[in-house]
C-alpha atoms as a PDB file:
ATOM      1  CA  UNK A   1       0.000   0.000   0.000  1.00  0.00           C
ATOM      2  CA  UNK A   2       0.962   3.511  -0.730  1.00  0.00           C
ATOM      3  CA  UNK A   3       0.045   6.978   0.936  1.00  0.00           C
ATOM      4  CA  UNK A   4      -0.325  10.031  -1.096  1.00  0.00           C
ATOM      5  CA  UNK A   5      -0.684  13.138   1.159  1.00  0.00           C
ATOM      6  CA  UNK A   6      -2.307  15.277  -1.873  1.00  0.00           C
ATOM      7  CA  UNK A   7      -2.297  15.705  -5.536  1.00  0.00           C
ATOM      8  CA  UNK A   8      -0.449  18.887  -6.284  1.00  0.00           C
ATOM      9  CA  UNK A   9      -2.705  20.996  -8.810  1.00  0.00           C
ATOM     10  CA  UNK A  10      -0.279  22.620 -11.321  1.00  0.00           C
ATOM     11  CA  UNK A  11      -1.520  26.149 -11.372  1.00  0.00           C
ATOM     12  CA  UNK A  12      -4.152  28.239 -10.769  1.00  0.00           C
ATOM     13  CA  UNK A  13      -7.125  26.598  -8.924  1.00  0.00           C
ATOM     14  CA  UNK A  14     -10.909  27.888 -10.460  1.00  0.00           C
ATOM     15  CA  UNK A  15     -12.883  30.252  -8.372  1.00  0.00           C
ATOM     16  CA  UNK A  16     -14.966  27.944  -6.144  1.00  0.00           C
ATOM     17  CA  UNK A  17     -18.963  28.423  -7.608  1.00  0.00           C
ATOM     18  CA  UNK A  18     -21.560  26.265  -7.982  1.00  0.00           C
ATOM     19  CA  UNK A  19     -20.823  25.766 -12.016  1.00  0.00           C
ATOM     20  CA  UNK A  20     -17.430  26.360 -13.975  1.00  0.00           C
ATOM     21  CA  UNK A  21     -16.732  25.447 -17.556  1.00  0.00           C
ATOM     22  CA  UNK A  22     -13.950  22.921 -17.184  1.00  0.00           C
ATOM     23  CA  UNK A  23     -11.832  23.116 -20.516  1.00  0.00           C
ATOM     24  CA  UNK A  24      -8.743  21.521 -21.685  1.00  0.00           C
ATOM     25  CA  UNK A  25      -6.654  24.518 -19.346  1.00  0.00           C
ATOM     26  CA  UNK A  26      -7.353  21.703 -16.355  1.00  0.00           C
ATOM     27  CA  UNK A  27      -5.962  18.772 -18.154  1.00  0.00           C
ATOM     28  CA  UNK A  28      -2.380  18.779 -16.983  1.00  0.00           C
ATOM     29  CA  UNK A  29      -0.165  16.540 -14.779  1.00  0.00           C
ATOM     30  CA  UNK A  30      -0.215  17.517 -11.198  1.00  0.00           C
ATOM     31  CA  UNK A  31       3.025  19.284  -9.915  1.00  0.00           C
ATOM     32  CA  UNK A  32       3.740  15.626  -8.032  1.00  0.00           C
ATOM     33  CA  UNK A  33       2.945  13.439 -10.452  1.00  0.00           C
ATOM     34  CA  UNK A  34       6.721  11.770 -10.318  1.00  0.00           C
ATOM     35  CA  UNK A  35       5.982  11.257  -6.578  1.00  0.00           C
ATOM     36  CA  UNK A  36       2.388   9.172  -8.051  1.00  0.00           C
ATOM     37  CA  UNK A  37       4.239   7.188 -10.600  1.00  0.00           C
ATOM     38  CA  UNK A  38       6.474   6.097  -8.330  1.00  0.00           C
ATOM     39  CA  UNK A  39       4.344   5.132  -5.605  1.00  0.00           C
ATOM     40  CA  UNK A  40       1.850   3.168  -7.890  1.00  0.00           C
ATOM     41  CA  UNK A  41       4.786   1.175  -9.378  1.00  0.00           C
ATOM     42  CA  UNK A  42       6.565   0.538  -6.233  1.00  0.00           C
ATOM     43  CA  UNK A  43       3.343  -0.720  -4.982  1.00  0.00           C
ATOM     44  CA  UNK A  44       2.301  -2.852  -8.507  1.00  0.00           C
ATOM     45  CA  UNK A  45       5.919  -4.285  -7.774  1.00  0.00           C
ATOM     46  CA  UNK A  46       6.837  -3.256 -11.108  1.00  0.00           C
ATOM     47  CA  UNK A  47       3.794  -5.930 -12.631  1.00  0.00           C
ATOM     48  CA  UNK A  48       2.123  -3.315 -14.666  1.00  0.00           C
ATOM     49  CA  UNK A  49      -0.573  -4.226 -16.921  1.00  0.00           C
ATOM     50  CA  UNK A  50       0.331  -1.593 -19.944  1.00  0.00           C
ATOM     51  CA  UNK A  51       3.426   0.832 -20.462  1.00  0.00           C
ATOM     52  CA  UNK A  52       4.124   2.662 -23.378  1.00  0.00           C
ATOM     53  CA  UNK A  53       7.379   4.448 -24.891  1.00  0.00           C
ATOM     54  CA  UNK A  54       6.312   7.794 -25.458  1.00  0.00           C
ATOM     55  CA  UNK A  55       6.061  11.981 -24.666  1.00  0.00           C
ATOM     56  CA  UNK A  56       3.817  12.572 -21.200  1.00  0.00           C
ATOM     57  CA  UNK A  57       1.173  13.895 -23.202  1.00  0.00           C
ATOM     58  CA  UNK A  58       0.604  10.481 -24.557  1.00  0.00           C
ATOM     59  CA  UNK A  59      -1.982   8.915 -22.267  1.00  0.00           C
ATOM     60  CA  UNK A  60      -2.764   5.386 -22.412  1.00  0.00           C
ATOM     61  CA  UNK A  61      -5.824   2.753 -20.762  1.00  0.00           C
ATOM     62  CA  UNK A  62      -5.968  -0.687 -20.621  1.00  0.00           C
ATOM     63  CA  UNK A  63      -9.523  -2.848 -20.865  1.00  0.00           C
ATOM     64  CA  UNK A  64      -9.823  -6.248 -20.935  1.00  0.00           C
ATOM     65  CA  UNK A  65     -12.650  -8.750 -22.189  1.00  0.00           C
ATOM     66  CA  UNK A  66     -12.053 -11.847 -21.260  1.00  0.00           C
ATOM     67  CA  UNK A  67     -14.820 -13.610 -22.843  1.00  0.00           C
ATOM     68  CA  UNK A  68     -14.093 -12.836 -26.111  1.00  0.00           C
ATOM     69  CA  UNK A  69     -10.096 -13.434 -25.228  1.00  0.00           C
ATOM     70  CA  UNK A  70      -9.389  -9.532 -26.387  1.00  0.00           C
ATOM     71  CA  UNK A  71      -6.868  -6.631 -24.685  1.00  0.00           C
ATOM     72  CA  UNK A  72      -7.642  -2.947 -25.862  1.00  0.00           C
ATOM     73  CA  UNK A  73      -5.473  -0.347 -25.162  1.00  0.00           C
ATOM     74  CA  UNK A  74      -6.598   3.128 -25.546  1.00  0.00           C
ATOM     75  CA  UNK A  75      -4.287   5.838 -26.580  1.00  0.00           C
ATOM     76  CA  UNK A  76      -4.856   9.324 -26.223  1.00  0.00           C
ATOM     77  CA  UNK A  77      -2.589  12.449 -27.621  1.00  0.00           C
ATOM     78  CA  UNK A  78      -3.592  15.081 -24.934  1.00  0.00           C
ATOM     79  CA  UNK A  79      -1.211  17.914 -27.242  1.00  0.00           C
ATOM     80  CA  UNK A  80      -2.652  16.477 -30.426  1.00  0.00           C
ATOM     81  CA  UNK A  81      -3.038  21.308 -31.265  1.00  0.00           C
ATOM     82  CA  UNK A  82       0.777  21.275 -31.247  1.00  0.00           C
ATOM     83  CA  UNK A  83       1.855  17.841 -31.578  1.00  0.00           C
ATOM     84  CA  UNK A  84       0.245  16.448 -35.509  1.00  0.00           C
ATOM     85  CA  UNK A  85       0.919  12.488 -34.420  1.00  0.00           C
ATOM     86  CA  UNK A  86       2.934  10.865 -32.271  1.00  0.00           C
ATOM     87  CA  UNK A  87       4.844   8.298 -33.934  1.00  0.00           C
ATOM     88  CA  UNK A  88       6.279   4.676 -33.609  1.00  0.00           C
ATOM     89  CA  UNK A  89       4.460   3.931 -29.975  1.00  0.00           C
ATOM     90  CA  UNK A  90       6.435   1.423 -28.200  1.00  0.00           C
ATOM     91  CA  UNK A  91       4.080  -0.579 -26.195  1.00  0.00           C
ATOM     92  CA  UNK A  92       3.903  -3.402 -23.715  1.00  0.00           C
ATOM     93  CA  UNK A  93       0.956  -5.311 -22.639  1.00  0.00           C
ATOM     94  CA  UNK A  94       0.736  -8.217 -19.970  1.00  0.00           C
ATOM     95  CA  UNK A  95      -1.645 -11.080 -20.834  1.00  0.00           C
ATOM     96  CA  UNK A  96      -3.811 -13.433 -18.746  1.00  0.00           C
ATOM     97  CA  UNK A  97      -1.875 -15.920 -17.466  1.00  0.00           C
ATOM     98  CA  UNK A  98      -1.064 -18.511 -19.982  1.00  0.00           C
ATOM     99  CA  UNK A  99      -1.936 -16.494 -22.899  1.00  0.00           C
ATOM    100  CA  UNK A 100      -0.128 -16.138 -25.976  1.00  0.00           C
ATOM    101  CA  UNK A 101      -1.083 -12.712 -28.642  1.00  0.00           C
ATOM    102  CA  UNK A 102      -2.102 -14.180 -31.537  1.00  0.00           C
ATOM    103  CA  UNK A 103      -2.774 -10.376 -33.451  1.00  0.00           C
ATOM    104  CA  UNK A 104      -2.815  -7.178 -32.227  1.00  0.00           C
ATOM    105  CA  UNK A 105      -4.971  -4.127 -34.910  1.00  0.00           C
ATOM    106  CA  UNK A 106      -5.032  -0.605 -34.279  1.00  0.00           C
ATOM    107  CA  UNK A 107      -8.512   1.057 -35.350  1.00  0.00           C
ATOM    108  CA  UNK A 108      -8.371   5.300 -34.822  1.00  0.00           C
ATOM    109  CA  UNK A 109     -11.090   7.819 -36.564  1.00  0.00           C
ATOM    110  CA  UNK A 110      -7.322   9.469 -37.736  1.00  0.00           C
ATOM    111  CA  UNK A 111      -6.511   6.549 -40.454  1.00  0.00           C
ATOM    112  CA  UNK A 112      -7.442   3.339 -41.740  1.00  0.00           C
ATOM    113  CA  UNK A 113      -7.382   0.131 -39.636  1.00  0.00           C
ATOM    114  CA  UNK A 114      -4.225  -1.535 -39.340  1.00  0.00           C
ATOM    115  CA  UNK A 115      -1.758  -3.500 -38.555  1.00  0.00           C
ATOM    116  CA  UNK A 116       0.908  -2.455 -35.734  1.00  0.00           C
ATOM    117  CA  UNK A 117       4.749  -3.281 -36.325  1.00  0.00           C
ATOM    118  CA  UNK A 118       7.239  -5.516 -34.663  1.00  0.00           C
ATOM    119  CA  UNK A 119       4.485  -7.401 -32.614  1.00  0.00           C
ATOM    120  CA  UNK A 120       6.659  -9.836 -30.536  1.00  0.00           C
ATOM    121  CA  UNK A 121       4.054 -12.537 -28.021  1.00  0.00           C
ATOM    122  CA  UNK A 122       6.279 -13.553 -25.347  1.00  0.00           C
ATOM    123  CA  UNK A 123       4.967 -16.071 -22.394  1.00  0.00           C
ATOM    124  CA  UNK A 124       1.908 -13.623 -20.635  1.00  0.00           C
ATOM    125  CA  UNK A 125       2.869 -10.502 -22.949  1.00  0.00           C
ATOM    126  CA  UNK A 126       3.088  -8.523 -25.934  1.00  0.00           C
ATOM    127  CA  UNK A 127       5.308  -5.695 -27.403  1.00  0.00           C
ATOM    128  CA  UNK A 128       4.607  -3.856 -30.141  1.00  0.00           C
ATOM    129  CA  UNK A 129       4.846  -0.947 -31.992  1.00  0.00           C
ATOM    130  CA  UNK A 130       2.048   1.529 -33.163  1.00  0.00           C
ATOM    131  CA  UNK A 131       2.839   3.569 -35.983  1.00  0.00           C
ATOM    132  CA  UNK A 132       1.550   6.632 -35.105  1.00  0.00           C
ATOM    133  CA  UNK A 133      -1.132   8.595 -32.377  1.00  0.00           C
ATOM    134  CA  UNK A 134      -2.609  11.429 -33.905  1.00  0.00           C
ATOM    135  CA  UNK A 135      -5.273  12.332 -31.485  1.00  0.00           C
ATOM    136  CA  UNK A 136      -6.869   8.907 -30.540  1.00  0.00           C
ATOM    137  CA  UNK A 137      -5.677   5.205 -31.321  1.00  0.00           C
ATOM    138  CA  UNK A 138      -7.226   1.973 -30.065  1.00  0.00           C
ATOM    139  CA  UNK A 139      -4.980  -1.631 -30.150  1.00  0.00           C
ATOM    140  CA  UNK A 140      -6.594  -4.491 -29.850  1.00  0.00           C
ATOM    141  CA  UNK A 141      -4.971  -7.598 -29.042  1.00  0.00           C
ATOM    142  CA  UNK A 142      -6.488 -10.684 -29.362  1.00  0.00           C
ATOM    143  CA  UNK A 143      -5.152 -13.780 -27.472  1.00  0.00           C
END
């Protein structure tokens, strides 16, 4: 278990009222958010389900669906305004135990559907590598 005293807002706070408009000024990584990281992993003992090789900005989310024997990673470009794609997405997914990735597709309302590159199953994981993240990129891996 890990204890985090507070998450550090990175500047400026809103005016406390009963409604504000909360835009895309409020999506940024709290001020601690190396102290987080750390904590979460020390207390995963390093057995996280998803990392990926890329820019903080590039946010991902893991889902599973066991019943139909499928992984989907979600990846979101938070600084997709300034940043056009983010490319060759290194990423690493555990399995179930006992499961071997048999493909993995990307699907994104950017492109086409396709195919990621260097997909490499190893015993209760995957690696791969998407090609590019403009604003929003799905993987699916089916094992």
């Amino acid at each position: 278990m890990v204890y985090f005293p507070s998450v550090q807002f990175d500047g400026p706070l809103p005016e406390p009222e009963p409604y504000f408009k909360i835009s895309d000024r409020y999506w940024k990584l709290p001020k601690n958010y190396r102290e987080l990281t750390e904590g979460v992993r020390w207390a995963a003992k390093e057995d996280i389900p998803v990392t990926i090789d890329g820019p903080l900005y590039l946010v991902a989310n893991l889902a599973e669906q066991r019943d139909k024997r499928r992984i989907m990673v979600h990846l979101v470009n938070y600084n997709s305004k300034n940043v056009a794609a983010v490319v060759s997405v290194r990423v690493l997914c555990r399995l179930p135990q006992g499961a071997v990735a048999k493909d993995v597709k990307t699907y994104s309302p950017d492109v086409e559907p396709g195919q990621v590159l260097d997909m490499t199953p190893g015993p209760w994981e995957v690696s791969f590598t998407v090609p590019a993240v403009r604003t929003y990129t799905i993987a699916v891996v089916s094992y």
